[in-house]
PDB file of N, CA and C in Angstrom:
ATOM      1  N   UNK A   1      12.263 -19.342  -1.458  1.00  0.00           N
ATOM      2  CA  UNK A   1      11.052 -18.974  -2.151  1.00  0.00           C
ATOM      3  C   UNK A   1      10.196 -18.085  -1.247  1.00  0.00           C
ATOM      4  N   UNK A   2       9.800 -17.407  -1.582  1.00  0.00           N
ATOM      5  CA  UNK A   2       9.237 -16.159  -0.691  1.00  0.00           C
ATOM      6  C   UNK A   2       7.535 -16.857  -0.970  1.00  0.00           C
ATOM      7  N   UNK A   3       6.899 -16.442   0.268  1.00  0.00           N
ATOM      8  CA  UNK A   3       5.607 -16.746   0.231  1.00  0.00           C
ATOM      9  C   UNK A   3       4.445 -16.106  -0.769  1.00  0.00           C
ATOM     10  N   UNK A   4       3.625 -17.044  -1.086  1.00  0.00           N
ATOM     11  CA  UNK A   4       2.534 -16.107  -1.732  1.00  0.00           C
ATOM     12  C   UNK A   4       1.542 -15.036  -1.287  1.00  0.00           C
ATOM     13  N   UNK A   5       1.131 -15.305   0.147  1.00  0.00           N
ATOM     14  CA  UNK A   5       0.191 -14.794   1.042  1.00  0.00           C
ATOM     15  C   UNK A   5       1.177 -13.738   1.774  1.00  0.00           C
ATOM     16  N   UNK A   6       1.136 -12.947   2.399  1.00  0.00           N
ATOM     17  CA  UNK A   6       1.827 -11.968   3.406  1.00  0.00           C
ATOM     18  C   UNK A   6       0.446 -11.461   4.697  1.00  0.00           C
ATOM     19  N   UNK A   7       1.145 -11.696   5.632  1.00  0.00           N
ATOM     20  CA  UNK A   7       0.440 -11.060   6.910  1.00  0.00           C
ATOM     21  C   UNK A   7       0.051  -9.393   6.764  1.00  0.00           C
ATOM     22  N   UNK A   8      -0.827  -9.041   7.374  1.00  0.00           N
ATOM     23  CA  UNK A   8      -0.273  -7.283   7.333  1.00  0.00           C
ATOM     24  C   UNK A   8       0.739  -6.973   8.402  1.00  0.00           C
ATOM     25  N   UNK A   9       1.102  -7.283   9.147  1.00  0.00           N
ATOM     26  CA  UNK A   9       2.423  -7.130   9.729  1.00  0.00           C
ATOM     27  C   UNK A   9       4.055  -6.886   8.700  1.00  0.00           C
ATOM     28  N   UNK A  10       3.630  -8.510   7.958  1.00  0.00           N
ATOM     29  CA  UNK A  10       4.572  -8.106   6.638  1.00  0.00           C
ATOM     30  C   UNK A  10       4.384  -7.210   5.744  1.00  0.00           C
ATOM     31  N   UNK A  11       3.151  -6.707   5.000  1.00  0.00           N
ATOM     32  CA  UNK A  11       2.954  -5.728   4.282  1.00  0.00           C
ATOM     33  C   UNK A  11       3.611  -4.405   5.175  1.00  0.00           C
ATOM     34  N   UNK A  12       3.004  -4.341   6.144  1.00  0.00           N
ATOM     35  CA  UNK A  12       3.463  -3.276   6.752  1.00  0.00           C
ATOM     36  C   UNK A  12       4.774  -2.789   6.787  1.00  0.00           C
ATOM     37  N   UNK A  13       5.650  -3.928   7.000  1.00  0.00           N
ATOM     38  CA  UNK A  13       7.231  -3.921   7.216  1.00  0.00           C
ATOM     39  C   UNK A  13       7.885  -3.793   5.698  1.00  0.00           C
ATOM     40  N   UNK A  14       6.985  -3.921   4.642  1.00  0.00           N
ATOM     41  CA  UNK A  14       7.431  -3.886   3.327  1.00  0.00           C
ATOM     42  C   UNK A  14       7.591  -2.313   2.736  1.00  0.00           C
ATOM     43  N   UNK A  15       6.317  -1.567   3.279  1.00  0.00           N
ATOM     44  CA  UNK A  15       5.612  -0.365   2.935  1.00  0.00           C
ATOM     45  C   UNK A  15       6.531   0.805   4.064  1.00  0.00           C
ATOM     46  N   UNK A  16       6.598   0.127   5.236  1.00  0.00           N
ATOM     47  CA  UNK A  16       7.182   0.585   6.660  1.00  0.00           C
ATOM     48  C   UNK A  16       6.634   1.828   6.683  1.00  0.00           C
ATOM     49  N   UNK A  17       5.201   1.131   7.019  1.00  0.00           N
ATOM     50  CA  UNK A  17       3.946   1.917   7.821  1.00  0.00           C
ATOM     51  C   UNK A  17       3.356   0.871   8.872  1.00  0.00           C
ATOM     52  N   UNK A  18       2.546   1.441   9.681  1.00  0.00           N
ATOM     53  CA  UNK A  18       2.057   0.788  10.678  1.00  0.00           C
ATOM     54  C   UNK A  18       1.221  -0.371  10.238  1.00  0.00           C
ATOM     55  N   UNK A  19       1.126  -1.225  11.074  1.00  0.00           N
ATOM     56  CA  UNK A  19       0.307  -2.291  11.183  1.00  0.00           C
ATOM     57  C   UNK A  19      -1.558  -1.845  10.714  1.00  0.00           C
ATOM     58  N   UNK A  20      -1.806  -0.373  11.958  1.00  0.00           N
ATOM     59  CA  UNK A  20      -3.294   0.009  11.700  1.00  0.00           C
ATOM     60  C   UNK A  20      -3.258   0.633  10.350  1.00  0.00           C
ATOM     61  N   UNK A  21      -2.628   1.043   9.552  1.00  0.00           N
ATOM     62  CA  UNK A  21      -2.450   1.521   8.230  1.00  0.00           C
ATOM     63  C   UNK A  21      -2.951   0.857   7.338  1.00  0.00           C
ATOM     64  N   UNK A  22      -2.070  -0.577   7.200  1.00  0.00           N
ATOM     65  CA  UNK A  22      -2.471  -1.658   6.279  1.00  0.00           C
ATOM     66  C   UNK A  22      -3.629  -2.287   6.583  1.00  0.00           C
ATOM     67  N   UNK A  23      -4.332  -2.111   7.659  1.00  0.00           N
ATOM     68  CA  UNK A  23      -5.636  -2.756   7.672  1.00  0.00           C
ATOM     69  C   UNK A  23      -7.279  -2.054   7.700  1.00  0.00           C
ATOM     70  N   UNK A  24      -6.329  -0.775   7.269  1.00  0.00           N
ATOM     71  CA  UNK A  24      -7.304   0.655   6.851  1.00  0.00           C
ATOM     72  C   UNK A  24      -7.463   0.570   5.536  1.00  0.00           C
ATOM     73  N   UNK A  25      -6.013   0.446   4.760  1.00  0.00           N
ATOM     74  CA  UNK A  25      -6.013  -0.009   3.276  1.00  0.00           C
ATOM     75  C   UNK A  25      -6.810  -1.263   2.682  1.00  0.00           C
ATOM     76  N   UNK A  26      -6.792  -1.987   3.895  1.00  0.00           N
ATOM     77  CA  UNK A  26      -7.423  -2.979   3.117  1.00  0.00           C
ATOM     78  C   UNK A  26      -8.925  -3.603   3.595  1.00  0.00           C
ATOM     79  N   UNK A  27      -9.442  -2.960   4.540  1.00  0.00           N
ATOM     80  CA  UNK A  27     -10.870  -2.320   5.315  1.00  0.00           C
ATOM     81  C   UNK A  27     -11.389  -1.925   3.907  1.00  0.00           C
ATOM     82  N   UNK A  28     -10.552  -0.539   3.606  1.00  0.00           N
ATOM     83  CA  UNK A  28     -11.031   0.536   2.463  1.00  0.00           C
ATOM     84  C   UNK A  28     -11.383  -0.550   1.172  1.00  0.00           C
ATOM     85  N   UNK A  29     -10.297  -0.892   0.682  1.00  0.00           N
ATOM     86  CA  UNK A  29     -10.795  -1.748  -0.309  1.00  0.00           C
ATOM     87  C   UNK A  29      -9.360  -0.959  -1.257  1.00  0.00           C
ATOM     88  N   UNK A  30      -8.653  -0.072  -0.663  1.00  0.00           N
ATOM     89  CA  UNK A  30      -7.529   0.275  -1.550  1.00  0.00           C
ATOM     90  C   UNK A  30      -6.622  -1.024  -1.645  1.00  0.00           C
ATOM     91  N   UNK A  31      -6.005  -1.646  -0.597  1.00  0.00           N
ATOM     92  CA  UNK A  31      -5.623  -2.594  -1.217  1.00  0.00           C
ATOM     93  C   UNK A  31      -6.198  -4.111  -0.925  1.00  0.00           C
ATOM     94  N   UNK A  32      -6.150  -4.553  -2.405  1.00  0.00           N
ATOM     95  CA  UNK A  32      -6.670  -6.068  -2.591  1.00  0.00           C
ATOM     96  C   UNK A  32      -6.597  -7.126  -1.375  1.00  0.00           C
ATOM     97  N   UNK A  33      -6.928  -7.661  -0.311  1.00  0.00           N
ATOM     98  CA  UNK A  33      -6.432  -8.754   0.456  1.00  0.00           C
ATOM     99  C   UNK A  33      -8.114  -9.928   0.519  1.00  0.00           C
ATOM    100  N   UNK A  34      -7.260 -10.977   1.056  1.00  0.00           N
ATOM    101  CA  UNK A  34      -8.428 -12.175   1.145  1.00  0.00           C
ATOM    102  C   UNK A  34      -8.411 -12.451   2.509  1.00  0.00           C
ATOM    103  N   UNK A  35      -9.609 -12.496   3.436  1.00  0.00           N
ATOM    104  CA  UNK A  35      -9.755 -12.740   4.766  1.00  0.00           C
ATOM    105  C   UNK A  35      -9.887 -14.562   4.549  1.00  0.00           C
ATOM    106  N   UNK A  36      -9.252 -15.489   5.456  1.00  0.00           N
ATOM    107  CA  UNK A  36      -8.980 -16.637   5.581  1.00  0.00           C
ATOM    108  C   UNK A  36      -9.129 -17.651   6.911  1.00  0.00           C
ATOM    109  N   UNK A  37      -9.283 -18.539   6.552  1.00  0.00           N
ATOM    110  CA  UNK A  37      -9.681 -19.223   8.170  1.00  0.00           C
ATOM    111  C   UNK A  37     -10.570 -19.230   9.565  1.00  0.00           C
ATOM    112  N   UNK A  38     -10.511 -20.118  10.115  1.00  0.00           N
ATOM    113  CA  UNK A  38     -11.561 -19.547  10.824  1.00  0.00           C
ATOM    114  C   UNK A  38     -11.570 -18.325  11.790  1.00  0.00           C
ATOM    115  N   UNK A  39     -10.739 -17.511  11.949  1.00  0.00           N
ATOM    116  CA  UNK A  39     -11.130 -16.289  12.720  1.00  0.00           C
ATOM    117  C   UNK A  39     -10.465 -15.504  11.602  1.00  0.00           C
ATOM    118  N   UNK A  40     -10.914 -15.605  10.406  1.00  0.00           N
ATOM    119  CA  UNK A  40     -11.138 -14.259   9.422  1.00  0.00           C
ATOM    120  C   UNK A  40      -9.135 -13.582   9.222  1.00  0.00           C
ATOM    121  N   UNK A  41      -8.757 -14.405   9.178  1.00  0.00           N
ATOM    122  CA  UNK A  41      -7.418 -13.525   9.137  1.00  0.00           C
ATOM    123  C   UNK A  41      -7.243 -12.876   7.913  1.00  0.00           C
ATOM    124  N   UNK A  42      -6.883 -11.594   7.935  1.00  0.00           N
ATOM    125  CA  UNK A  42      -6.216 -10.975   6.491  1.00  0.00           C
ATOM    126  C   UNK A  42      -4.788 -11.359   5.966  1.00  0.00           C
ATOM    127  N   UNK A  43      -4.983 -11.639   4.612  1.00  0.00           N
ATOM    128  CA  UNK A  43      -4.112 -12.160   3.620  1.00  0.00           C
ATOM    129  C   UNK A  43      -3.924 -11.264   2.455  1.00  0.00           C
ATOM    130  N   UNK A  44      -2.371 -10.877   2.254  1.00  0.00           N
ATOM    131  CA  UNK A  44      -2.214  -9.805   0.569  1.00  0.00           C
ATOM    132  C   UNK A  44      -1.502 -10.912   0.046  1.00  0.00           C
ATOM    133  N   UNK A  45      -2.131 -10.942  -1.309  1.00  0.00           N
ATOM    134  CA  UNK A  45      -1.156 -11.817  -1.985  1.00  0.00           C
ATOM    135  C   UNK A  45       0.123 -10.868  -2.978  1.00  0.00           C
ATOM    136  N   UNK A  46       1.243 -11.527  -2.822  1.00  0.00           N
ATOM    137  CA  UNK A  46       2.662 -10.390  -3.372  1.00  0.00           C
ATOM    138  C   UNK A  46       2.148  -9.856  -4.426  1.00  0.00           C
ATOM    139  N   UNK A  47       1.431 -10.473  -5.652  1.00  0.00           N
ATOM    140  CA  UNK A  47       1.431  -9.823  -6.730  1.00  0.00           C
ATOM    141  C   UNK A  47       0.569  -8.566  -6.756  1.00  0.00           C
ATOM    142  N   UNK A  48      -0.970  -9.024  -5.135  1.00  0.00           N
ATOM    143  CA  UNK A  48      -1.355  -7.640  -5.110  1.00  0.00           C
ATOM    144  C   UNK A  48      -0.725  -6.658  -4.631  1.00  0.00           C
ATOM    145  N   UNK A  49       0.326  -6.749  -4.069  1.00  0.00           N
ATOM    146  CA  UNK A  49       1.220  -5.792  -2.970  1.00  0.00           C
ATOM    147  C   UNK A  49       1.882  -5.053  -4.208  1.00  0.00           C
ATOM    148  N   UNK A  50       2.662  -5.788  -5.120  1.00  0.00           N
ATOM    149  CA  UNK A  50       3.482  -5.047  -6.006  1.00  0.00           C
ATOM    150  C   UNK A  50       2.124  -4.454  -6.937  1.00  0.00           C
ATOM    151  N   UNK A  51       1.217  -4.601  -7.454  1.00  0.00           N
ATOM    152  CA  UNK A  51       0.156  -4.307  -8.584  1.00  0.00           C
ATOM    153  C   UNK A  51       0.301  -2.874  -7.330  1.00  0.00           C
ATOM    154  N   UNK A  52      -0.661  -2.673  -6.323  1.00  0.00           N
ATOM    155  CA  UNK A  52      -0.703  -1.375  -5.470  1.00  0.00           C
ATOM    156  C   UNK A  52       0.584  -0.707  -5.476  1.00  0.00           C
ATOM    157  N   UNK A  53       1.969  -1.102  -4.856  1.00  0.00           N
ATOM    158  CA  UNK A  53       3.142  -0.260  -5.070  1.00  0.00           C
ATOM    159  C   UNK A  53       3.073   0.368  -6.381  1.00  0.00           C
ATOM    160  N   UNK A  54       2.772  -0.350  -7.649  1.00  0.00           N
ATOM    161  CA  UNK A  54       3.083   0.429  -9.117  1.00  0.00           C
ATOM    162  C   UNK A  54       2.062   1.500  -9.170  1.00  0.00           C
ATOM    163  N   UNK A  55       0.937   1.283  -8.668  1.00  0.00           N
ATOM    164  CA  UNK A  55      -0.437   1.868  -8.806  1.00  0.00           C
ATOM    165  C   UNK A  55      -0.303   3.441  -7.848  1.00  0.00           C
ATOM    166  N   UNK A  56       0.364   3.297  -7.139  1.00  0.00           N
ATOM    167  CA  UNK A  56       0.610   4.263  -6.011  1.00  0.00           C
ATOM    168  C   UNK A  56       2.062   5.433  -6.555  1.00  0.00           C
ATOM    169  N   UNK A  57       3.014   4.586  -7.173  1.00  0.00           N
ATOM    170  CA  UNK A  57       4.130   5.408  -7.944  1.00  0.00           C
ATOM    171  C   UNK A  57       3.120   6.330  -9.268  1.00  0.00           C
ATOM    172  N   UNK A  58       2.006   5.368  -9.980  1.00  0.00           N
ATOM    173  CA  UNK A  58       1.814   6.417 -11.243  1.00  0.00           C
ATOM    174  C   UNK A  58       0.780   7.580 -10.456  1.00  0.00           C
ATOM    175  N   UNK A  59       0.142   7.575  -9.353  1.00  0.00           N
ATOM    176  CA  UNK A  59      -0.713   8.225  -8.875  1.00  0.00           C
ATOM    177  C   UNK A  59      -0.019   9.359  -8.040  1.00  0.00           C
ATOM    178  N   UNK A  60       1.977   8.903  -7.832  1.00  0.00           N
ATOM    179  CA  UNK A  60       2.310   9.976  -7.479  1.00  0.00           C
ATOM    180  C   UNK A  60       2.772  11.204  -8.557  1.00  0.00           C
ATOM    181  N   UNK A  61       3.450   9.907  -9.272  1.00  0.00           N
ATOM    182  CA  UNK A  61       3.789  11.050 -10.685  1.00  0.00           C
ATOM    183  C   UNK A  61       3.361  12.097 -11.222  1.00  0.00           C
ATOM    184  N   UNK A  62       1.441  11.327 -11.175  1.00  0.00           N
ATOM    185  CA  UNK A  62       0.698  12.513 -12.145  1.00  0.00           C
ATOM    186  C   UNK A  62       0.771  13.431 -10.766  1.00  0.00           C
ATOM    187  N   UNK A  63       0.645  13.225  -9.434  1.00  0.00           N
ATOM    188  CA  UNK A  63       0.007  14.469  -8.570  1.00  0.00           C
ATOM    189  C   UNK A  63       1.778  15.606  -8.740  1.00  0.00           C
ATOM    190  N   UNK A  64       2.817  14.801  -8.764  1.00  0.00           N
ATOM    191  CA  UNK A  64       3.870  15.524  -9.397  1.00  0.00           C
ATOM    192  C   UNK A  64       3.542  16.784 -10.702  1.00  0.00           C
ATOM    193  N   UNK A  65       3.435  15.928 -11.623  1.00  0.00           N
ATOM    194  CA  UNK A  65       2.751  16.623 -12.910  1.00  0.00           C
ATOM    195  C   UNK A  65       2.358  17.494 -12.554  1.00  0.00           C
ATOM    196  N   UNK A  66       0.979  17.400 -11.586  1.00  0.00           N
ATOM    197  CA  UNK A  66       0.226  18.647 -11.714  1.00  0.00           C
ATOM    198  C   UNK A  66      -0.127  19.715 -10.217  1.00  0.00           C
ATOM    199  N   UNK A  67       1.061  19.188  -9.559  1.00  0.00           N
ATOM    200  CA  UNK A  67       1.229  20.264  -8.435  1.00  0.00           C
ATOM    201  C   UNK A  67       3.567  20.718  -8.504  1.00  0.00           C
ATOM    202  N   UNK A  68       3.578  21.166  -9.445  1.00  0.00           N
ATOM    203  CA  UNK A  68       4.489  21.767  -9.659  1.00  0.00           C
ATOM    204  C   UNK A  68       5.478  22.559  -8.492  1.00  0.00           C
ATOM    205  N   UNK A  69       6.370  22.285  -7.802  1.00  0.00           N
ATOM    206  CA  UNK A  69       7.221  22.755  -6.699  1.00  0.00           C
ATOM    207  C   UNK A  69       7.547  24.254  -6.975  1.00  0.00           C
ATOM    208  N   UNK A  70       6.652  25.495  -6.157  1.00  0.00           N
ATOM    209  CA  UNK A  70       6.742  26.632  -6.628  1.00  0.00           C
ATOM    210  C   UNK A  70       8.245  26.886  -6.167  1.00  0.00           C
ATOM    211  N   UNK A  71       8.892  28.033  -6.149  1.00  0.00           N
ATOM    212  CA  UNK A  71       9.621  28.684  -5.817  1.00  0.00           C
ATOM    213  C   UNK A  71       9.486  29.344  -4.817  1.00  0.00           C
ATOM    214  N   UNK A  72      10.317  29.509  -3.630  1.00  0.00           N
ATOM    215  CA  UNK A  72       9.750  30.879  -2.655  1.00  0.00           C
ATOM    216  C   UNK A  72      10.402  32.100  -2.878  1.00  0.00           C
ATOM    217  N   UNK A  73       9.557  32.910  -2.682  1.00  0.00           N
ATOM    218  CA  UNK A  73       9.727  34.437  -2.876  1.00  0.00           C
ATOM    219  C   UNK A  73      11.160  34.759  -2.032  1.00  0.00           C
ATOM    220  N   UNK A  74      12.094  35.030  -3.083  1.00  0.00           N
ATOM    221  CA  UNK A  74      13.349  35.905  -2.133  1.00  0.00           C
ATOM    222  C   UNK A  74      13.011  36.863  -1.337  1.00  0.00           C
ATOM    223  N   UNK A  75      13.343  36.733   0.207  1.00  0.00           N
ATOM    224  CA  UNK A  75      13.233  37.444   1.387  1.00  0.00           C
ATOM    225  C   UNK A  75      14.383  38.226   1.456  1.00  0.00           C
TER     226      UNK A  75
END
């Protein structure tokens, strides 16, 4: 059974971006986490990890959509 809570260490290793990454994301407020215990530890819960992964695929799509892969000029 896989845990409910994830470290950002684990997020990180999920995303395989850095450690200071995921705690920029979630500083920012881009992704969802709950600070816990007594020295404040950060916590993502999976379902927010996957809700952000889906959220991040449709936000690439549309920038797909609407930055179109030009062609380069034959040299």
């Amino acid at each position: 059974m896989e845990p409910r809570f994830l470290l950002l260490s684990d997020v990180a290793a999920e995303l395989n971006v850095s450690d200071s990454q995921v705690y920029h994301m979630v500083r920012s407020g881009e992704l969802p986490a709950i600070k816990i215990g007594g020295r404040g530890q950060w916590r993502v819960e999976r379902p927010r990890l996957e809700e952000y992964i889906q959220r991040k695929y449709a936000e690439t799509a549309e920038w797909v959509r609407t930055n179109p892969l030009a062609e380069r000029d034959p040299e």
